[in-house]
N, C-alpha and C. Protein backbone atom coordinates (compact mmCIF):
# COMPACT_ATOMS: atom_id res chain seq x y z
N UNK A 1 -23.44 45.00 20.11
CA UNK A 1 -23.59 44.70 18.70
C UNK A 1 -23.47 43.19 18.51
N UNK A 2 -24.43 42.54 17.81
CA UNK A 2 -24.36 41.60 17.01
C UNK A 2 -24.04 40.87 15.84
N UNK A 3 -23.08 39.70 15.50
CA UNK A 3 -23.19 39.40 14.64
C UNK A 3 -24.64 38.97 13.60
N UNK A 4 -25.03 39.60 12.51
CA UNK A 4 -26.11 39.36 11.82
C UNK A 4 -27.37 39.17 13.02
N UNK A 5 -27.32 40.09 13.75
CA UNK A 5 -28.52 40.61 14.59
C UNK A 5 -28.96 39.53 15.52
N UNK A 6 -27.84 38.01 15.56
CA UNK A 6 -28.41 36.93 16.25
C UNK A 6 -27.20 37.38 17.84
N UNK A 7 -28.45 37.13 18.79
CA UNK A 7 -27.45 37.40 20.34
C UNK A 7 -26.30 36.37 20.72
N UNK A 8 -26.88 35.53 19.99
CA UNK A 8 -26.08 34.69 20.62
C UNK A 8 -24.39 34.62 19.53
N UNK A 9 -24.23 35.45 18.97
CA UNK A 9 -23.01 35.52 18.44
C UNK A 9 -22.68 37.07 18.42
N UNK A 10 -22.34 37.80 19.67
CA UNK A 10 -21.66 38.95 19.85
C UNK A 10 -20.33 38.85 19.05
N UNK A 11 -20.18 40.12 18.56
CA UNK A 11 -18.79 40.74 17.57
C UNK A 11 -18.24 40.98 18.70
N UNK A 12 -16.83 40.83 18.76
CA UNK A 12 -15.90 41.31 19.78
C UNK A 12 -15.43 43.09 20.10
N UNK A 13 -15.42 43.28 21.33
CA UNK A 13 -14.99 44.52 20.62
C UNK A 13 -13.22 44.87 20.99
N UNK A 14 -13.05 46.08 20.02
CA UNK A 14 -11.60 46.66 20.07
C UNK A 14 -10.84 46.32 21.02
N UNK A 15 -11.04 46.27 22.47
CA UNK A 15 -10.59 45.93 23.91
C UNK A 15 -10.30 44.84 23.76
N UNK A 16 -11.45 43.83 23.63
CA UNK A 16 -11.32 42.71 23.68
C UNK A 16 -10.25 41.83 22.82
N UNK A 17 -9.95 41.82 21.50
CA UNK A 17 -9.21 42.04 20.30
C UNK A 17 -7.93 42.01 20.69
N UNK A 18 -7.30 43.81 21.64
CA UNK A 18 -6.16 43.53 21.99
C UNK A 18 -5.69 42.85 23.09
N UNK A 19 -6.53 42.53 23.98
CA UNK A 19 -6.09 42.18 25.35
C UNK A 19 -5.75 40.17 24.60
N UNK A 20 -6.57 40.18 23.79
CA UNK A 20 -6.48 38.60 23.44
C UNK A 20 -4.90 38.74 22.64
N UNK A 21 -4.83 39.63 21.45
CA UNK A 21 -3.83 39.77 21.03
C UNK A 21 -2.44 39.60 22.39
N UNK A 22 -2.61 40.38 23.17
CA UNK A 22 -1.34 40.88 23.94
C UNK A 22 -1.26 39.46 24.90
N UNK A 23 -2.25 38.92 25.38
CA UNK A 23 -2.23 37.46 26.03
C UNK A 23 -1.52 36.44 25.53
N UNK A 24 -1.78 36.39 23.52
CA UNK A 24 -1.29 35.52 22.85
C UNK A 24 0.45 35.56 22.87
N UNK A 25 0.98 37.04 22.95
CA UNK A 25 2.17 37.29 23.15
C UNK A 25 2.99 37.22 24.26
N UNK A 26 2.10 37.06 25.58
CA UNK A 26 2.52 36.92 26.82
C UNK A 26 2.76 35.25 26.96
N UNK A 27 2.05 34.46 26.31
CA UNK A 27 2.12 33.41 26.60
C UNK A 27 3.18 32.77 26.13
N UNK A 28 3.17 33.06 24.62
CA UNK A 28 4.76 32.48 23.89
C UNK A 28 5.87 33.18 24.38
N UNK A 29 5.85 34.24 25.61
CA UNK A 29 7.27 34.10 25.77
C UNK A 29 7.62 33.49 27.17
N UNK A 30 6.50 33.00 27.70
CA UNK A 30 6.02 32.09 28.94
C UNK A 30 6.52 31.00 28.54
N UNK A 31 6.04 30.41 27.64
CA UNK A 31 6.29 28.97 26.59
C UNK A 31 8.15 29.17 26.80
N UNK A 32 8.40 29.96 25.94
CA UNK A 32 10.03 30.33 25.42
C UNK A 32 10.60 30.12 26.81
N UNK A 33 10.12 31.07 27.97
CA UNK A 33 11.57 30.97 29.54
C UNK A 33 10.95 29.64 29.64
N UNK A 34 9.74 29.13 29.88
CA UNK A 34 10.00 27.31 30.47
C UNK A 34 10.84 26.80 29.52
N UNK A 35 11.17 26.53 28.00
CA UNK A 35 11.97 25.89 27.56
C UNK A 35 13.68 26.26 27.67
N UNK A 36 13.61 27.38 28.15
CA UNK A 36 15.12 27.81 28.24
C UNK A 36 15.38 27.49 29.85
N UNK A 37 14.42 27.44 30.77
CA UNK A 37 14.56 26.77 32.17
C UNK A 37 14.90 25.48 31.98
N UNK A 38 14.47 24.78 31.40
CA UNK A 38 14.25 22.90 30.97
C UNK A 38 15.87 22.59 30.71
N UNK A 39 16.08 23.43 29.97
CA UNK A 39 17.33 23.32 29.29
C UNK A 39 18.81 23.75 30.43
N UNK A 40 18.41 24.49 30.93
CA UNK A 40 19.20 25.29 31.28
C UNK A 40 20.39 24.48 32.15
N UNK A 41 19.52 22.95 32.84
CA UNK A 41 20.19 22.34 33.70
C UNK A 41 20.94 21.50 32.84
N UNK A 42 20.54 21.08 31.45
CA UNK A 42 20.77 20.21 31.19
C UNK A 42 22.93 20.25 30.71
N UNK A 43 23.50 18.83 31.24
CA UNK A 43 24.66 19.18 30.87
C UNK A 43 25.39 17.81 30.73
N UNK A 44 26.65 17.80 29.80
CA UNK A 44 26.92 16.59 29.72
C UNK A 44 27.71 15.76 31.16
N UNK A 45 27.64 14.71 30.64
CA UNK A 45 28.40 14.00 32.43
C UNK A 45 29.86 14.29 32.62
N UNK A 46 30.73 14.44 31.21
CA UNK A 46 31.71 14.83 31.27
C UNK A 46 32.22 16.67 32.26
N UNK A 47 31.31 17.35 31.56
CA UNK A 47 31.15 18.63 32.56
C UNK A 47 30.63 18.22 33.77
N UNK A 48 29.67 17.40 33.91
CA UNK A 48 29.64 17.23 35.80
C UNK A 48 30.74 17.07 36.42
N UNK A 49 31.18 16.26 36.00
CA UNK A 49 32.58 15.13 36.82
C UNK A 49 33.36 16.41 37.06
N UNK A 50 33.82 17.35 36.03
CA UNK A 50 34.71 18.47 36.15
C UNK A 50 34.09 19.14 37.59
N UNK A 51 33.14 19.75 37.28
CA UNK A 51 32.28 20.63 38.22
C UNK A 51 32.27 19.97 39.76
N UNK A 52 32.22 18.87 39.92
CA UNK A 52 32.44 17.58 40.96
C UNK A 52 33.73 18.04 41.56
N UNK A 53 34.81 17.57 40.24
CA UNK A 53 36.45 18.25 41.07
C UNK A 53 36.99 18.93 41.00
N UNK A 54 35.90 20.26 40.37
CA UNK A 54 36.37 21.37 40.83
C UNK A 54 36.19 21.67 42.44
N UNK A 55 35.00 21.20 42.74
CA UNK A 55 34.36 21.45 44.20
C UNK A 55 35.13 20.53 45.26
N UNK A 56 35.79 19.91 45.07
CA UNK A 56 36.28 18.89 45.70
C UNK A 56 37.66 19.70 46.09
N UNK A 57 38.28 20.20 45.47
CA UNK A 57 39.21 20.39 45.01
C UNK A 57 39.42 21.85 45.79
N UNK A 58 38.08 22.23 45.89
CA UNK A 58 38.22 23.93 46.52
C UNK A 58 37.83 23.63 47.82
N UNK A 59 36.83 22.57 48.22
CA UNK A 59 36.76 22.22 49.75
C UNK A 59 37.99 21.45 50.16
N UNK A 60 39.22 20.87 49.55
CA UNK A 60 40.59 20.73 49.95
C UNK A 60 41.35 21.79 50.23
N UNK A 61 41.37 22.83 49.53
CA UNK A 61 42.32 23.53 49.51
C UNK A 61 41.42 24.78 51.00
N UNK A 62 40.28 25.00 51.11
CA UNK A 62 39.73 25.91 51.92
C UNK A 62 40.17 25.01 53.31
N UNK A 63 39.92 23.67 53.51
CA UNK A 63 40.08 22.77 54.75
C UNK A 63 41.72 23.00 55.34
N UNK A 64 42.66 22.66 54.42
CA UNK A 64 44.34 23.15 54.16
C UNK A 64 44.61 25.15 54.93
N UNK A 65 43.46 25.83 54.17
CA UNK A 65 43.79 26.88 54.79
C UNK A 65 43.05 27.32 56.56
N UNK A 66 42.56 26.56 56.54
CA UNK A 66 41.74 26.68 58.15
C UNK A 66 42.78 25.96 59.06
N UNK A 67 42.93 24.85 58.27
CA UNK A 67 43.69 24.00 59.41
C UNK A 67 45.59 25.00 59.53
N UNK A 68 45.83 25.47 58.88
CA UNK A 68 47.00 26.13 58.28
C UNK A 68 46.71 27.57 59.83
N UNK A 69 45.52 28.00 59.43
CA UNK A 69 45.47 29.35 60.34
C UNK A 69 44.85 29.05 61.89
N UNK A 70 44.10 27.69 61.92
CA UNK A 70 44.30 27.07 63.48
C UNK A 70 45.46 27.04 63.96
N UNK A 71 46.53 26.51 63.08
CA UNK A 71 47.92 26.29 63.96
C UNK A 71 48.79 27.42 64.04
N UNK A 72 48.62 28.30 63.45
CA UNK A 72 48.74 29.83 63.34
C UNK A 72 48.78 30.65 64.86
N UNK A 73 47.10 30.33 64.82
CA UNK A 73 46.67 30.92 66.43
C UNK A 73 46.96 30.10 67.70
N UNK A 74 46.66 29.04 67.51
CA UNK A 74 47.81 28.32 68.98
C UNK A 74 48.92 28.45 68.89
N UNK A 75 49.93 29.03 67.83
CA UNK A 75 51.53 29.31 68.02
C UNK A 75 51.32 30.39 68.71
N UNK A 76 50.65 31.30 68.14
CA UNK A 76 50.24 32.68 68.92
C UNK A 76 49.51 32.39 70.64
N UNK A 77 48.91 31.62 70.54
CA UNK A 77 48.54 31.49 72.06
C UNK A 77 49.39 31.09 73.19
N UNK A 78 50.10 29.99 72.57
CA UNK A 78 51.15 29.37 73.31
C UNK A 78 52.43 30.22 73.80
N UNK A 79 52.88 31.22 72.61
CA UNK A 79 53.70 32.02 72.68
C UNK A 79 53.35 33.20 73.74
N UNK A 80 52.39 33.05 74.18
CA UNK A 80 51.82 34.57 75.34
C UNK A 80 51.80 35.56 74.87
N UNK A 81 51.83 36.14 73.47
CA UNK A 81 51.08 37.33 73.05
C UNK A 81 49.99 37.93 73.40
């Protein structure tokens, strides 16, 4: 079918209509997760620095417990258990 019987302006049909419809909706929520990705990293420097010594702070205390259970097992070795 034609618009006003000229070919070169086909009417769309029903199919066509929704799949454009449902595309238009796929895309804005495409749009929406990239802007909530963008964001997502974003953070102030004050929270870095924290996040910094928190990590600092847990690779001290994990290093403290290794070195703590090395000397653990050479008491145990030494001792001839």
């Amino acid at each position: 079918m034609y618009e006003d019987g000229d070919p070169d302006r086909p009417i769309p049909s029903q199919l066509l209509a929704g799949v454009m419809s449902q595309s238009g909706e796929r895309l804005a929520q495409i749009d929406e997760a990239l802007g909530y990705n963008r964001a997502y990293y974003e953070a102030p420097a004050k929270l870095k620095w924290k996040v910094l010594a928190a990590y600092v702070l847990l690779s001290a205390v994990l290093s403290a417990f290794m070195i703590y259970g090395y000397n653990i097992m050479e008491l145990h070795e030494a001792s001839g258990l």
